[in-house]
C-alpha atoms as a PDB file:
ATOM      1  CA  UNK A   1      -3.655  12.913  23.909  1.00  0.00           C
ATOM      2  CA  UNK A   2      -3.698   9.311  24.834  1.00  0.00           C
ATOM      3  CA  UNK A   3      -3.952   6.298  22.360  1.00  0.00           C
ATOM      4  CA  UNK A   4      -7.852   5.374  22.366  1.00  0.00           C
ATOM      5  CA  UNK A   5      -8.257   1.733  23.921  1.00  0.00           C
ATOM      6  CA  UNK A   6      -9.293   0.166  20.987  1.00  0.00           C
ATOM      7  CA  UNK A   7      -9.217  -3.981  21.515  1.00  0.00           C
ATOM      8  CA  UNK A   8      -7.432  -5.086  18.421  1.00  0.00           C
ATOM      9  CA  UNK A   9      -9.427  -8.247  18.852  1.00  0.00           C
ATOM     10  CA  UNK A  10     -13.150  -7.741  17.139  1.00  0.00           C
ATOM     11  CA  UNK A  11     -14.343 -11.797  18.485  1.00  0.00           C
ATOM     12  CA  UNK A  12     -12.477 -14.796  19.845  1.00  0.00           C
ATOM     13  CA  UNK A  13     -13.905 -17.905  19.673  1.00  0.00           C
ATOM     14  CA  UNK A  14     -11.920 -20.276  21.115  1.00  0.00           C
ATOM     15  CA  UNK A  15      -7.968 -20.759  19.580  1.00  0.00           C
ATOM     16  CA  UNK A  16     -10.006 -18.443  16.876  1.00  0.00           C
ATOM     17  CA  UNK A  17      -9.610 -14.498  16.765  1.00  0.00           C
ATOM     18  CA  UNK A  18     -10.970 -11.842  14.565  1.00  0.00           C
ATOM     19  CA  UNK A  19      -8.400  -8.953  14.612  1.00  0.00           C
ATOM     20  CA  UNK A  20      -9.484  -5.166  13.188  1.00  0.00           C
ATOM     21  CA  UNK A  21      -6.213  -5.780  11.263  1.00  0.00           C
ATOM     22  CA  UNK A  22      -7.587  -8.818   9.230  1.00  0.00           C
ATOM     23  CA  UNK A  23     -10.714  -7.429   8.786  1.00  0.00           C
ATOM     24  CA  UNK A  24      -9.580  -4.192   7.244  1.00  0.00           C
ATOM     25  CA  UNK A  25      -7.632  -6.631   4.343  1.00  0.00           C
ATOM     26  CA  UNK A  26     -11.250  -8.416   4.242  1.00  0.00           C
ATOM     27  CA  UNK A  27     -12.563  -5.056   3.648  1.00  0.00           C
ATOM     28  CA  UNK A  28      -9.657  -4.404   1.196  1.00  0.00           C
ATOM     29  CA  UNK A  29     -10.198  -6.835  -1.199  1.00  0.00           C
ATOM     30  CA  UNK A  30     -14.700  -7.020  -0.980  1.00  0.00           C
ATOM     31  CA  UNK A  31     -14.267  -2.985  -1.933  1.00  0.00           C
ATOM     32  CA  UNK A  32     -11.414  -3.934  -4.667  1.00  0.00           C
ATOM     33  CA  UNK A  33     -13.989  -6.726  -6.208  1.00  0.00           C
ATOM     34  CA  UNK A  34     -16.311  -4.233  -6.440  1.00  0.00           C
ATOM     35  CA  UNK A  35     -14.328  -1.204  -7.849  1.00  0.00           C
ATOM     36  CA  UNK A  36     -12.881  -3.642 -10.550  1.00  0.00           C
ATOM     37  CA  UNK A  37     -16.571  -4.707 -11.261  1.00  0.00           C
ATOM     38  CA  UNK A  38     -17.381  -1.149 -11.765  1.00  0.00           C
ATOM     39  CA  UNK A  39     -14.399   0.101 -13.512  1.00  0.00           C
ATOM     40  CA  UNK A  40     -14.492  -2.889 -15.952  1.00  0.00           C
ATOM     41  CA  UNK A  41     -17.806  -1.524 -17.267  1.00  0.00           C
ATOM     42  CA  UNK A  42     -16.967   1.678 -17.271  1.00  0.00           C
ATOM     43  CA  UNK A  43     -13.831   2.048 -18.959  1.00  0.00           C
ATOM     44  CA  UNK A  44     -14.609  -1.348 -21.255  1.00  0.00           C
ATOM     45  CA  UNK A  45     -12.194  -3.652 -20.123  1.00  0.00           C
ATOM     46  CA  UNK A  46     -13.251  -7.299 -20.792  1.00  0.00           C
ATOM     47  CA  UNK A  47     -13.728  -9.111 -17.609  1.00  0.00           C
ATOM     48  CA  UNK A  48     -15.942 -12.089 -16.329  1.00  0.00           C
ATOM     49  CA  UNK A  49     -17.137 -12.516 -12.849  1.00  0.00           C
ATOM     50  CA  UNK A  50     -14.329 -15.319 -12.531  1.00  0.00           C
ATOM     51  CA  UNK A  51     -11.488 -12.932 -14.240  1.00  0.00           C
ATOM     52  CA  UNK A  52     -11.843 -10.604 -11.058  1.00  0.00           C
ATOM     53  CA  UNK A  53     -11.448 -13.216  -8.968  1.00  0.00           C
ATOM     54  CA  UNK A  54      -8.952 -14.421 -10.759  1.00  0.00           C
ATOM     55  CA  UNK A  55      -7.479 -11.042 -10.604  1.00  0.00           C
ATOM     56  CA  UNK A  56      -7.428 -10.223  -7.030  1.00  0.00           C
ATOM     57  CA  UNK A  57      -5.983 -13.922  -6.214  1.00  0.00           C
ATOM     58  CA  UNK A  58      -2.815 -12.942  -7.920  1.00  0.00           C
ATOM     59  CA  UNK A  59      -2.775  -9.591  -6.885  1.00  0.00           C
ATOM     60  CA  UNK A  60      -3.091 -10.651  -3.549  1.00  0.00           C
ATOM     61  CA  UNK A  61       0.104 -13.422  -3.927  1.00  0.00           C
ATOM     62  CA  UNK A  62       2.049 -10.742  -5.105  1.00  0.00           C
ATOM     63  CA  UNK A  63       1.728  -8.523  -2.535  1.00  0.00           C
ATOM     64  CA  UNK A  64       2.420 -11.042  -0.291  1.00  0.00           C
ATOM     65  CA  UNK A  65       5.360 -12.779  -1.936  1.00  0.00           C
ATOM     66  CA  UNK A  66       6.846  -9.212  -3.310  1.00  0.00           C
ATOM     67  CA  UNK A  67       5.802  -7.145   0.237  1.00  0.00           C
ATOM     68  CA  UNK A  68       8.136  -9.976   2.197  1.00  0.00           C
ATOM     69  CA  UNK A  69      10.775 -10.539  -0.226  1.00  0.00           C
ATOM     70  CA  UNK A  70      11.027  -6.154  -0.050  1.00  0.00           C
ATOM     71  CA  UNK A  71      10.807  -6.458   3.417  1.00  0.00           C
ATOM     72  CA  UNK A  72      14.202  -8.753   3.363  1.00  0.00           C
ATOM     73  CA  UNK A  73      15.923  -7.189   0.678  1.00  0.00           C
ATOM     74  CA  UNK A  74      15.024  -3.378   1.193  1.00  0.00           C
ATOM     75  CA  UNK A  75      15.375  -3.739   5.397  1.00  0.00           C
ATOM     76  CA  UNK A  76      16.861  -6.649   6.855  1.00  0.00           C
ATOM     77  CA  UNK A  77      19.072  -8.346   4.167  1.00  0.00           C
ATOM     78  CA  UNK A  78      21.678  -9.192   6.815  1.00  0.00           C
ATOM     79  CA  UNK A  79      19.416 -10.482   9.342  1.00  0.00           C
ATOM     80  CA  UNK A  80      17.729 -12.791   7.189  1.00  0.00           C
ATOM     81  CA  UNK A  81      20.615 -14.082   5.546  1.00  0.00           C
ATOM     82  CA  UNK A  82      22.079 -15.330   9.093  1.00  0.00           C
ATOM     83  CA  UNK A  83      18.247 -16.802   9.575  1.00  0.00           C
ATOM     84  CA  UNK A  84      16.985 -17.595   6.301  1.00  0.00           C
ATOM     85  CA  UNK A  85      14.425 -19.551   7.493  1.00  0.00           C
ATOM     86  CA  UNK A  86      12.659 -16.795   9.142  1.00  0.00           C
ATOM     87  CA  UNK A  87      12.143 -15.229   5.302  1.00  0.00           C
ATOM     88  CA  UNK A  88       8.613 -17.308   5.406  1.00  0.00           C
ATOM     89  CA  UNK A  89       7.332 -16.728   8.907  1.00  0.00           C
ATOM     90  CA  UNK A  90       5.463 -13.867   7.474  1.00  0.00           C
ATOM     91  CA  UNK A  91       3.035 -14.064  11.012  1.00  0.00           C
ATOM     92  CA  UNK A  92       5.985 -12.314  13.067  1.00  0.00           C
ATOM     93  CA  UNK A  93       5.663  -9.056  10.760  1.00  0.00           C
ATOM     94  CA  UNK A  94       7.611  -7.601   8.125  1.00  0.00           C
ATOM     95  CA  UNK A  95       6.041  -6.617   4.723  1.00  0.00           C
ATOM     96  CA  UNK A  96       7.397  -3.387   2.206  1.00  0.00           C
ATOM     97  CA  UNK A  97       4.994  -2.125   0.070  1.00  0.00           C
ATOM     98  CA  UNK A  98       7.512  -0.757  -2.301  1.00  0.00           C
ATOM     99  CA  UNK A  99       8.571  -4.803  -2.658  1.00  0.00           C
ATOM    100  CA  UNK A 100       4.668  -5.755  -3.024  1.00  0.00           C
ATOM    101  CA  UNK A 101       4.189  -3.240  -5.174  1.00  0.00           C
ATOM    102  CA  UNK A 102       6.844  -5.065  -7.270  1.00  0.00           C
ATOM    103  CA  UNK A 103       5.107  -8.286  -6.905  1.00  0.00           C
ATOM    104  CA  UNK A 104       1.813  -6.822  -8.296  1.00  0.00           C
ATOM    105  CA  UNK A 105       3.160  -5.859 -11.336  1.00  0.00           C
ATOM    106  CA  UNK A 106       4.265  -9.216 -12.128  1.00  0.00           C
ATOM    107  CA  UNK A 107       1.787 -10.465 -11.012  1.00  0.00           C
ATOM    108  CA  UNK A 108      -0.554  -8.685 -13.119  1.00  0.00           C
ATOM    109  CA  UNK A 109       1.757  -8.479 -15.643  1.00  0.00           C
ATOM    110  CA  UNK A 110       1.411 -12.618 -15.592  1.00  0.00           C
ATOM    111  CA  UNK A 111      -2.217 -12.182 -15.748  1.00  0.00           C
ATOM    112  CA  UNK A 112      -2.572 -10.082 -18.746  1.00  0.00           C
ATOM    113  CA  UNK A 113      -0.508 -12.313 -20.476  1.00  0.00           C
ATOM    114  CA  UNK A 114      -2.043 -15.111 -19.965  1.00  0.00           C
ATOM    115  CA  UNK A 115      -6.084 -13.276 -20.522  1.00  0.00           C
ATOM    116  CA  UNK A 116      -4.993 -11.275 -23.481  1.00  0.00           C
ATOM    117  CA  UNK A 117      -5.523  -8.023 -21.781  1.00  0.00           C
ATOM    118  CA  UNK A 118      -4.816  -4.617 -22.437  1.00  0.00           C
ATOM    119  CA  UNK A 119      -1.658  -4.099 -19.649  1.00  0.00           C
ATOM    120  CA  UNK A 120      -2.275  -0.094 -19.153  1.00  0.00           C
ATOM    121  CA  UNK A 121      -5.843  -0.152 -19.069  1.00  0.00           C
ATOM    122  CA  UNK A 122      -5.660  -3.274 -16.620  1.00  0.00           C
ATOM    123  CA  UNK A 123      -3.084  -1.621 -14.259  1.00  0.00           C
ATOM    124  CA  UNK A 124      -4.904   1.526 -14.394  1.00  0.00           C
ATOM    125  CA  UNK A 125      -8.137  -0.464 -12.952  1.00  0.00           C
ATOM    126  CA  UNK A 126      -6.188  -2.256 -10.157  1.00  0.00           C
ATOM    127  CA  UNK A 127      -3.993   0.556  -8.726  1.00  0.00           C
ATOM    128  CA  UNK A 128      -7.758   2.516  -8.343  1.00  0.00           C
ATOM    129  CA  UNK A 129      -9.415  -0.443  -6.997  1.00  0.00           C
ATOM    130  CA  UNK A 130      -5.922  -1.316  -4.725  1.00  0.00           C
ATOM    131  CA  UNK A 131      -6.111   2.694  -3.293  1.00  0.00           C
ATOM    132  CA  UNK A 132      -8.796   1.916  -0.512  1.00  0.00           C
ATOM    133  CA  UNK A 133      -7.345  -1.249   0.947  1.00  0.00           C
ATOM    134  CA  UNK A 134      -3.879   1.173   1.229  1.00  0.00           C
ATOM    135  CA  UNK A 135      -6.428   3.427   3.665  1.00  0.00           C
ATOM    136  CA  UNK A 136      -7.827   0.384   5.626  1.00  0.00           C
ATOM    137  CA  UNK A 137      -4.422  -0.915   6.370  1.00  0.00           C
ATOM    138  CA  UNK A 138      -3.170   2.141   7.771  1.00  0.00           C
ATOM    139  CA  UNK A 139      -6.508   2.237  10.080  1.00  0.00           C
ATOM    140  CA  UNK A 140      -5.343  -1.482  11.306  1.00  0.00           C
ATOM    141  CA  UNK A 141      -1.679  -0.025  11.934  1.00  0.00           C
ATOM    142  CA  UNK A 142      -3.559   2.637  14.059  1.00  0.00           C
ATOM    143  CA  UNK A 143      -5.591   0.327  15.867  1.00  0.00           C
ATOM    144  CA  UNK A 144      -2.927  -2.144  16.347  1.00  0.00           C
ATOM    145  CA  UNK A 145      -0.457   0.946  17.702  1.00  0.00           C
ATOM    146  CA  UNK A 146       2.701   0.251  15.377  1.00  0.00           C
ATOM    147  CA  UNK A 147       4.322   2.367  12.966  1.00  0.00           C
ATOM    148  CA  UNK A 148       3.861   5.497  14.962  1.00  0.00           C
ATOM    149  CA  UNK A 149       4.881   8.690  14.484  1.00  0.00           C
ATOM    150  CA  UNK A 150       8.055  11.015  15.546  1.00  0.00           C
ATOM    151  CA  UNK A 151       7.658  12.511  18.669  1.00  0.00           C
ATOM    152  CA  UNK A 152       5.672  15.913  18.373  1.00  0.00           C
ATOM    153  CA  UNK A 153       3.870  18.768  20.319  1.00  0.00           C
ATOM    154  CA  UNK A 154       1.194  19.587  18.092  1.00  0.00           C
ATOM    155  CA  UNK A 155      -2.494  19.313  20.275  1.00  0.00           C
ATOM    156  CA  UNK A 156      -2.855  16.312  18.223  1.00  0.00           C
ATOM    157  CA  UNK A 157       0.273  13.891  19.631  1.00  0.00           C
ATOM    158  CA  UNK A 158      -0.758  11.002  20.418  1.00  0.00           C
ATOM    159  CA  UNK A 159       0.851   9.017  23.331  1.00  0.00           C
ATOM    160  CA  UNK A 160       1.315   5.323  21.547  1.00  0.00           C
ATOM    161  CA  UNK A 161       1.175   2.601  23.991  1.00  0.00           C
ATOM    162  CA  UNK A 162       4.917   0.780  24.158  1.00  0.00           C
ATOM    163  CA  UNK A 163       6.422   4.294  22.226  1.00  0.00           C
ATOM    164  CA  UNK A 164       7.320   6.100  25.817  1.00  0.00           C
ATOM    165  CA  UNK A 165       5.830   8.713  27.547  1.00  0.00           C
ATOM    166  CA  UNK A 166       5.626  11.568  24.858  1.00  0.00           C
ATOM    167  CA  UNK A 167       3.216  12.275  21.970  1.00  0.00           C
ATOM    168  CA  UNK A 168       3.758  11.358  18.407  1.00  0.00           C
ATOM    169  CA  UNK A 169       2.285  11.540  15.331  1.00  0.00           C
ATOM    170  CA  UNK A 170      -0.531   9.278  14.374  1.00  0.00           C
ATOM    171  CA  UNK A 171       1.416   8.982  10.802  1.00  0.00           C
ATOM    172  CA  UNK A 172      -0.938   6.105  10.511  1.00  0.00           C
ATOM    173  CA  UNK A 173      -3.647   8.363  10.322  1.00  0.00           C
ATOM    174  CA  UNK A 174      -1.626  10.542   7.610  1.00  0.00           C
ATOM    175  CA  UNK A 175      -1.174   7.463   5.165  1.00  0.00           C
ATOM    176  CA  UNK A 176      -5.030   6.538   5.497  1.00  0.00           C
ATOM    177  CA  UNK A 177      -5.936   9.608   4.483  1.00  0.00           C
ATOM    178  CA  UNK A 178      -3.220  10.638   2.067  1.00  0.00           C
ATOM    179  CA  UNK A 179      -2.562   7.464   0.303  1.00  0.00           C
ATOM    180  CA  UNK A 180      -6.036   5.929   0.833  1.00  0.00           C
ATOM    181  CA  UNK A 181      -8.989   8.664   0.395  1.00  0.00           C
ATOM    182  CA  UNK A 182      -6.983  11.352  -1.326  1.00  0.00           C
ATOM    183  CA  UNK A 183      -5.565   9.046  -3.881  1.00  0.00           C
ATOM    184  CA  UNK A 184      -8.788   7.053  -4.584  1.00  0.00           C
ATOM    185  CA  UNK A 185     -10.624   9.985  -5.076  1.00  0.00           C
ATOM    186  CA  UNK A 186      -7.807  11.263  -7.537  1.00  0.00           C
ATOM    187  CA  UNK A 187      -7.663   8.070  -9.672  1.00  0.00           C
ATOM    188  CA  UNK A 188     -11.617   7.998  -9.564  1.00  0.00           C
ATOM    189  CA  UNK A 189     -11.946  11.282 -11.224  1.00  0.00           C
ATOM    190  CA  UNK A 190      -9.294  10.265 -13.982  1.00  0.00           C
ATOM    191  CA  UNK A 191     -11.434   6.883 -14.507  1.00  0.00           C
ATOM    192  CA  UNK A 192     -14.551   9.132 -14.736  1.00  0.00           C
ATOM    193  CA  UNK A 193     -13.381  11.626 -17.295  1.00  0.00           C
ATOM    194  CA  UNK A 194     -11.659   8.542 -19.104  1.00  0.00           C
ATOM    195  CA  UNK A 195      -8.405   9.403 -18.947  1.00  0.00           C
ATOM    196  CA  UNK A 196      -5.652   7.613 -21.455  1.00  0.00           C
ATOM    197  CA  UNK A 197      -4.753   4.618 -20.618  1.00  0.00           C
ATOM    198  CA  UNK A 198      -1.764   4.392 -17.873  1.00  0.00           C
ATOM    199  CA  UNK A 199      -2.070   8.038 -16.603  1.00  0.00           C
ATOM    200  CA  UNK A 200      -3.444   6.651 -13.489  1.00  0.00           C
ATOM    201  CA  UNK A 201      -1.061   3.998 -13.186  1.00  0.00           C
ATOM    202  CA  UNK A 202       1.573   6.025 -13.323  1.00  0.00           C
ATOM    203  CA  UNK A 203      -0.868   9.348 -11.677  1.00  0.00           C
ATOM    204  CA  UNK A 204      -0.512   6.398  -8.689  1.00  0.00           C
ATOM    205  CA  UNK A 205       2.517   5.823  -8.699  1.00  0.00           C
ATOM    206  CA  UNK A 206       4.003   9.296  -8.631  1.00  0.00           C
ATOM    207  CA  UNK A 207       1.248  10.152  -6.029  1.00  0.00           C
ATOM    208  CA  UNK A 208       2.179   7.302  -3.756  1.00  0.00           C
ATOM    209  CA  UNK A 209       5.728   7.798  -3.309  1.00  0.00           C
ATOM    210  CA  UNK A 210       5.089  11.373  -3.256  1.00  0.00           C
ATOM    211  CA  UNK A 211       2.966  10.919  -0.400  1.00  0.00           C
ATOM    212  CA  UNK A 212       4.932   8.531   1.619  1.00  0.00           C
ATOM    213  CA  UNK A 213       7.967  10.895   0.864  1.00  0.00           C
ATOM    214  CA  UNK A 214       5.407  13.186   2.775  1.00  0.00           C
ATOM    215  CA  UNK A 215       4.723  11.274   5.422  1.00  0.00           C
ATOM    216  CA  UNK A 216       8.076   9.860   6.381  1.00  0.00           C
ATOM    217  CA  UNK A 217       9.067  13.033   7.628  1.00  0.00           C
ATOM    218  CA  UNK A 218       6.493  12.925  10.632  1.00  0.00           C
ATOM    219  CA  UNK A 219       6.733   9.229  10.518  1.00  0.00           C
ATOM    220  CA  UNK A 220       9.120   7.158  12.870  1.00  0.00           C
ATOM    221  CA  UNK A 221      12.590   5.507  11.426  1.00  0.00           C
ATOM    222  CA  UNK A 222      12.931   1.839  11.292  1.00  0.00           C
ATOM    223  CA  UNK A 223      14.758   1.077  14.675  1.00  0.00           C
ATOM    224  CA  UNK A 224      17.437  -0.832  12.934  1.00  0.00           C
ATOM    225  CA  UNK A 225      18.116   1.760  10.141  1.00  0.00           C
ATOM    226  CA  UNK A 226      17.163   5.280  11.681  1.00  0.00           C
ATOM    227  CA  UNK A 227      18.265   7.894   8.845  1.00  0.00           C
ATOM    228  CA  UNK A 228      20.663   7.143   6.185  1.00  0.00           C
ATOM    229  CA  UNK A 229      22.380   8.687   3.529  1.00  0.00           C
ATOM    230  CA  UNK A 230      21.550  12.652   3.550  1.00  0.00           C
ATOM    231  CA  UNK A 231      18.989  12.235   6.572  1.00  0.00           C
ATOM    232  CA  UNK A 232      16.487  10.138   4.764  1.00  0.00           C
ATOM    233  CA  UNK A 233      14.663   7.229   5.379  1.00  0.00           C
ATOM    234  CA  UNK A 234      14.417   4.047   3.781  1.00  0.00           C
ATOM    235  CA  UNK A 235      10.853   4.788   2.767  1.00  0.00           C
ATOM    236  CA  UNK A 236      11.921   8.004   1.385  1.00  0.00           C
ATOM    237  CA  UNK A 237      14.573   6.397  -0.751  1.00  0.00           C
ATOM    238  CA  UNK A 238      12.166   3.987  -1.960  1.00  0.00           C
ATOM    239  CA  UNK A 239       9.918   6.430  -3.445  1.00  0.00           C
ATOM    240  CA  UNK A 240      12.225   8.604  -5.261  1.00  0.00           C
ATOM    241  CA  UNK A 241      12.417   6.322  -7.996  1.00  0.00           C
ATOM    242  CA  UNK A 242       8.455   6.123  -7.965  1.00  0.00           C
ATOM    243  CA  UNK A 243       8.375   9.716  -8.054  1.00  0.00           C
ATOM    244  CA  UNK A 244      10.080   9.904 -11.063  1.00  0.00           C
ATOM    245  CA  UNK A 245       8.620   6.695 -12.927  1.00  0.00           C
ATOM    246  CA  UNK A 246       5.771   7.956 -12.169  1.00  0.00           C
ATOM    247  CA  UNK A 247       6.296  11.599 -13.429  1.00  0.00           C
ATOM    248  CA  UNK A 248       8.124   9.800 -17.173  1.00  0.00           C
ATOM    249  CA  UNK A 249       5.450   7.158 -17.486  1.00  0.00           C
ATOM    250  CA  UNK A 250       2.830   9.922 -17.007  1.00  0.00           C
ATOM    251  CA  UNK A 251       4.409  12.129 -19.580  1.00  0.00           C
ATOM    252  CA  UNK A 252       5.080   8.959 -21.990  1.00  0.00           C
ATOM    253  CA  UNK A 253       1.334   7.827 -21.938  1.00  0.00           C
ATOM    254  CA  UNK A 254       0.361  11.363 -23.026  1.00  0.00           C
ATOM    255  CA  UNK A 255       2.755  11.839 -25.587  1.00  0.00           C
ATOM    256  CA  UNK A 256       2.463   8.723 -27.231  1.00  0.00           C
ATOM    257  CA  UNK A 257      -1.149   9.364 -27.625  1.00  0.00           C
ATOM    258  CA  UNK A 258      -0.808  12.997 -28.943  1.00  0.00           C
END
């Protein structure tokens, strides 16, 4: 199966483009604004119009900060310490979301603080309302043909443009669904039957790197690491720990509860 011709470019207007890429993050954060909205009222967490803005702004600076500071420590530490001033030229690529999940909590961790907040009941709100933009990002990998798959011969291979002449998985495709409708709907249903606080943080984070543990498997190697110790990947080694963080905090929040 070849890779559908999909112009990554929606409009260009002059030195101005609108990539599929950037608009899934716009479509990230408008469905995040509203989730948060939603939850809020729901699940009686006291936040003003301004507070989710508020909110998102530092949830999106710590993805950013933590996803490229993961990206140098987790993948590249030896790279970027010969070229440390390509750490900020974040426009060539190169984000973890294991390190920008990182910067999220502190980030929201810093927010809390500061509006007097419950922490579990806020981090349960924004790993929910950060589970679709995880789906549309994985769309814009697809569209933009990157992080492709290991070579395959299901009927569903795809031939990736600049990935050779032999079918692969369309892991992209994988993560949207696993760790973008899969989990929302998971964490929704928690929300809904008003779960204790922090089961789905932590019903995220155990789901997440239990996914991407998944997915990794059918999922191509970083060029520059391939497999490391005991055939894994990086991403697999990542999400160990949250796999078991997860698990403890889940069993923690119910227990302290009790």
């Amino acid at each position: 199966m070849n890779f559908p011709q999909i112009d990554p470019v929606i409009v260009e207007i002059g030195p101005l483009a609108l990539r599929w890429y950037g608009m899934m993050y716009l479509l990230g954060f408008f469905v995040a604004y509203l989730l948060i909205s939603h939850l809020s009222r729901l699940r009686g967490l006291p936040l003003k119009r301004d507070d989710i803005s508020d909110l998102i702004f530092y949830a999106v600076v710590g993805v950013i900060v933590g996803g490229r500071l993961g990206y140098v420590i987790f993948y590249n530490p030896l790279h970027f310490l010969s070229h440390p001033l390509e750490i900020f030229a974040i426009w060539t690529g190169g984000m973890s979301f294991h390190g920008g999940l990182l910067g999220v909590v502190v980030a929201a961790v810093w927010f809390v603080h500061k509006k007097q907040l419950p922490l579990l009941l806020t981090g349960d709100i924004l790993v929910m309302a950060s589970a679709p933009g995880l789906g549309f990002g994985r769309l814009g990998n697809f569209i933009n043909a990157e992080l492709w798959g290991r070579t395959t011969d299901m009927p569903w291979g795809m031939i990736f443009p600049g990935a050779g002449p032999l079918p692969r998985h369309p892991s992209q495709l994988y993560q949207a669904v696993l760790e973008g409708l899969v989990l929302s709907v998971v964490l929704y249903i928690l929300h809904r039957r008003q779960a204790r606080a922090g089961v789905p943080l932590f019903t995220f984070v155990a789901l997440y790197g239990l996914f991407r543990f998944i997915v990794e498997f059918f999922r191509e190697p970083d060029a520059h690491l391939g497999l490391l110790w005991g055939g894994a990947t990086m991403g697999q080694l990542l999400s160990l720990p949250m796999i078991a963080a997860g698990l403890i905090g889940i069993f923690w929040c119910r227990k302290k509860q009790v």
